[in-house]
C-alpha atoms as a PDB file:
ATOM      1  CA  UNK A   1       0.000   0.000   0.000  1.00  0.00           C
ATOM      2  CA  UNK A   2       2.742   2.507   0.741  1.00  0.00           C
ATOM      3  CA  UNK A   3       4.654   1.435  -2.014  1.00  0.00           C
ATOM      4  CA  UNK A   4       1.339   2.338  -4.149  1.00  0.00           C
ATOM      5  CA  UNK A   5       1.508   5.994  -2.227  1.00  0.00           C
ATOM      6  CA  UNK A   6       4.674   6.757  -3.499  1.00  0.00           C
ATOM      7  CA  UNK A   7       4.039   5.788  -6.950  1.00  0.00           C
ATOM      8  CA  UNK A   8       1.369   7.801  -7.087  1.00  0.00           C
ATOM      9  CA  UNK A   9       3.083  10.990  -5.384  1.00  0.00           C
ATOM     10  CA  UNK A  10       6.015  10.005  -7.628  1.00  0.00           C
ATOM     11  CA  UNK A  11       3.614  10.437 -10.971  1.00  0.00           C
ATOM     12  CA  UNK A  12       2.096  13.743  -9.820  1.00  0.00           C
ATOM     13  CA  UNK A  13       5.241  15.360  -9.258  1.00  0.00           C
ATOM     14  CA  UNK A  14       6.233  14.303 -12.595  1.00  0.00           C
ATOM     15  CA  UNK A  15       3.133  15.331 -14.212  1.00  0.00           C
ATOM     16  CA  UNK A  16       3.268  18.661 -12.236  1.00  0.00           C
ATOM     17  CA  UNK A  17       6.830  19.220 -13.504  1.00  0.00           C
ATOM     18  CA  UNK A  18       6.131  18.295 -17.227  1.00  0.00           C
ATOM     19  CA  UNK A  19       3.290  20.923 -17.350  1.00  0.00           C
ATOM     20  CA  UNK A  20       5.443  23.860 -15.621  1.00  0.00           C
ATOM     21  CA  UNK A  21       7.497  23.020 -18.655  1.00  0.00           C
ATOM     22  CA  UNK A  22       4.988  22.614 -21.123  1.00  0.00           C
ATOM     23  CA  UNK A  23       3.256  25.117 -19.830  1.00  0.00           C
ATOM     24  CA  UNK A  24       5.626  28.103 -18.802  1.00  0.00           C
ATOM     25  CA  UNK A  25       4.782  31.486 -17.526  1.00  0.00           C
ATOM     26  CA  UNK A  26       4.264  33.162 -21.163  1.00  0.00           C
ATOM     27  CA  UNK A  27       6.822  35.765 -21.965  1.00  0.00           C
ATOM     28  CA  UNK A  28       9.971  35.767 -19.933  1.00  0.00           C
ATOM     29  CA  UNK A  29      11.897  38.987 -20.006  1.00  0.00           C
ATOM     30  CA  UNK A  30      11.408  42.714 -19.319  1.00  0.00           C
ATOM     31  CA  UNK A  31       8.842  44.204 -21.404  1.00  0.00           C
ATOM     32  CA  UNK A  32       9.554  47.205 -23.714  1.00  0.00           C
ATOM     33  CA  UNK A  33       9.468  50.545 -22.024  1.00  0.00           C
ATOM     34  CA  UNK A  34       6.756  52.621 -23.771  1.00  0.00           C
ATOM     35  CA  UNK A  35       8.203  55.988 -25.075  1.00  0.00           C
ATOM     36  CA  UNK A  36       5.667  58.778 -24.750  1.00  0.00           C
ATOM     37  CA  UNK A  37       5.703  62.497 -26.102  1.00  0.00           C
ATOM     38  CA  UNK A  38       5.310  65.418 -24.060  1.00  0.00           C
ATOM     39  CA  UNK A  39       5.204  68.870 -25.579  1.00  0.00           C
ATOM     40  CA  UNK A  40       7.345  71.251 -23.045  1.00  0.00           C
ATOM     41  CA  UNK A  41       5.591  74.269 -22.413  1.00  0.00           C
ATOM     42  CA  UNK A  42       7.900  77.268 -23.047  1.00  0.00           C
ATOM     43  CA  UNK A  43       7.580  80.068 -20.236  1.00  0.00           C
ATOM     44  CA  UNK A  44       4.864  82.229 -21.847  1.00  0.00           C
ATOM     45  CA  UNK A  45       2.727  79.469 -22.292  1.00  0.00           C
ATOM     46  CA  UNK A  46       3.493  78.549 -18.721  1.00  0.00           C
ATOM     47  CA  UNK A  47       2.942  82.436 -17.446  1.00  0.00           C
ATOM     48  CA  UNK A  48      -0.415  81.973 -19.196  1.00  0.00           C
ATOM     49  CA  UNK A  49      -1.514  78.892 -17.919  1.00  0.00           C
ATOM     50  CA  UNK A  50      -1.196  80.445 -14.359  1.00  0.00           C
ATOM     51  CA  UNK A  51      -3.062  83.370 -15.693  1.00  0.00           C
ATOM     52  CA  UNK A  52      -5.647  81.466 -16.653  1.00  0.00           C
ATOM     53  CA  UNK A  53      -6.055  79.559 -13.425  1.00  0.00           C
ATOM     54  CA  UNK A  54      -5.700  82.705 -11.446  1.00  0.00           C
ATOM     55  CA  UNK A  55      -9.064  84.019 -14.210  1.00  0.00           C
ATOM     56  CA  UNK A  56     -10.954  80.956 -13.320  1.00  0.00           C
ATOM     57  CA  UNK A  57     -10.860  81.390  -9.469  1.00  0.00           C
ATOM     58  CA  UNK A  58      -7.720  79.910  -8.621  1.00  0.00           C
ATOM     59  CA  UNK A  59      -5.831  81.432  -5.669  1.00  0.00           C
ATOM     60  CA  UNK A  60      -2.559  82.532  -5.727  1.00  0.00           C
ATOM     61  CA  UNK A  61      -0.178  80.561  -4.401  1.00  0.00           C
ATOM     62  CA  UNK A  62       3.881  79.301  -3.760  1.00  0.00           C
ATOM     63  CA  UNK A  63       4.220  79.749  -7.802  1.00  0.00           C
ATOM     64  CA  UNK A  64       3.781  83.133  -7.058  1.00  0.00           C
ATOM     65  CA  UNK A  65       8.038  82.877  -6.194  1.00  0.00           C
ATOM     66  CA  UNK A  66       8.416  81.977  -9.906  1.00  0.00           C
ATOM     67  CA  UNK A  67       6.907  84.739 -11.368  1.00  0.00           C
ATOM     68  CA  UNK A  68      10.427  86.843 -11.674  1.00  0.00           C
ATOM     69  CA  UNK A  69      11.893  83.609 -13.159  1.00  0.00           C
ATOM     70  CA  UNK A  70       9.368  83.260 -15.917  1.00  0.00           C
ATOM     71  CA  UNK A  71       9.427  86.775 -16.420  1.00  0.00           C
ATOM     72  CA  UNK A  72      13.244  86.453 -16.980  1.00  0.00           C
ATOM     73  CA  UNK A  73      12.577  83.698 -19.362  1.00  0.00           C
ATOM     74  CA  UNK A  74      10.062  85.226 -21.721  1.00  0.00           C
ATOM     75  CA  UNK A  75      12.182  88.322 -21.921  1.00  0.00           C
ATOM     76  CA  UNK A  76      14.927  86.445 -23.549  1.00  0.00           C
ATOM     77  CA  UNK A  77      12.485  85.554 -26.528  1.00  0.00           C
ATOM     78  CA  UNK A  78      10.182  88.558 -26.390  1.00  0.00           C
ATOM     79  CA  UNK A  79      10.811  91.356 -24.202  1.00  0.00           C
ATOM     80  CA  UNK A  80       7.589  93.265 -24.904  1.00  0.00           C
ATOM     81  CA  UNK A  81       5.595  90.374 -23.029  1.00  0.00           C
ATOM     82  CA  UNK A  82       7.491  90.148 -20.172  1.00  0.00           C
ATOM     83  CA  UNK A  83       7.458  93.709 -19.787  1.00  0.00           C
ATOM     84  CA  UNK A  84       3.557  93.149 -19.303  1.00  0.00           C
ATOM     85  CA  UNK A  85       4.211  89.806 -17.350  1.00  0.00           C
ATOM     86  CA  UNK A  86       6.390  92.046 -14.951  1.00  0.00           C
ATOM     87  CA  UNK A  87       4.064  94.474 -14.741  1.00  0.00           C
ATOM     88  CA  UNK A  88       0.816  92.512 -14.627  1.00  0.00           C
ATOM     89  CA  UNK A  89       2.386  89.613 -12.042  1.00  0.00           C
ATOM     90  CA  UNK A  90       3.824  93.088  -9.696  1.00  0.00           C
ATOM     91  CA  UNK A  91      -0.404  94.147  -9.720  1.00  0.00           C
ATOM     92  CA  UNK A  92      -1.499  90.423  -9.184  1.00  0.00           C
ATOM     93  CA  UNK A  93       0.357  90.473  -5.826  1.00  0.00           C
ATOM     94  CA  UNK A  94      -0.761  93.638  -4.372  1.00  0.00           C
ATOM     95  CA  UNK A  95      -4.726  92.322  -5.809  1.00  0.00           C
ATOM     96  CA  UNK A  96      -6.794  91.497  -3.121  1.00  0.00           C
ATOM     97  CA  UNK A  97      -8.436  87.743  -3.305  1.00  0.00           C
ATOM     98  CA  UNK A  98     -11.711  88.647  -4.400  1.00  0.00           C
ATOM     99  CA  UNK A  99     -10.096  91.299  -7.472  1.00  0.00           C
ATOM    100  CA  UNK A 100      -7.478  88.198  -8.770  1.00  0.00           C
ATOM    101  CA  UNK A 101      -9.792  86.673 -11.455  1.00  0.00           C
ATOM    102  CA  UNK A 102     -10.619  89.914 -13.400  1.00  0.00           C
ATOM    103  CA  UNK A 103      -6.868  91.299 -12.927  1.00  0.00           C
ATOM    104  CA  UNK A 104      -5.952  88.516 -14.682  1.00  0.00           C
ATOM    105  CA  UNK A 105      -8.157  88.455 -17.961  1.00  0.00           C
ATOM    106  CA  UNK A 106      -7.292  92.309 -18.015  1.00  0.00           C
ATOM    107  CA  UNK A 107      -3.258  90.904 -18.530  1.00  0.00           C
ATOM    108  CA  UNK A 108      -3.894  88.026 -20.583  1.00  0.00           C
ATOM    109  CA  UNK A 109      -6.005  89.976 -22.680  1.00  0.00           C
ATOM    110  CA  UNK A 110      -2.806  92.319 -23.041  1.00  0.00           C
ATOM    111  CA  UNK A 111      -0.788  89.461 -23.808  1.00  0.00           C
ATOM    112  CA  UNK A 112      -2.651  88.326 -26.706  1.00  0.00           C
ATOM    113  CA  UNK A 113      -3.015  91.698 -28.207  1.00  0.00           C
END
């Protein structure tokens, strides 16, 4: 009887083996890393986008340190915008809460002029 136990052990073991090899996992290896596109924003766009955050209700917050570094940016490629960034971002901080959404449609409308 034990003799028959073993057997029996001994042919699911063998059977369990064959089919790990039979079987396998699939695909061995590290998969491809997926390459993906993103468009960098230059620092006008960027200036905008907080603009237009600041228009739709957004309060101002710690990016409010950047705003001489983007304004040093966009002068290098256009120095009539920054000029209004400088100006525009100087008015933003002394805006009270309630006046920041309007003061900043008023400069973004003077940027895209």
């Amino acid at each position: 009887m034990k003799a028959q136990h073993v057997q029996n052990g001994i042919a699911c073991l063998l059977i369990g083996i064959a089919l790990a090899i039979l079987g396998g996992c699939g695909k061995s290896g590290v998969p491809t890393p997926k390459t993906y596109q993103i468009p960098m924003k230059g620092p006008l766009e960027e200036a905008k986008a907080l603009l237009e955050n600041y228009a739709s209700g957004a309060p101002m917050g710690s990016e409010a340190s950047r705003f001489k570094d983007l304004v040093d940016a966009v002068r290098k490629t256009d120095p009539a915008k920054a000029d209004v960034l400088e100006k525009g971002f100087a008015e933003l901080q002394k805006t009270s809460p309630q006046g920041l959404a309007p003061k900043a449609r008023e400069i973004l409308n003077a940027l895209n002029k």
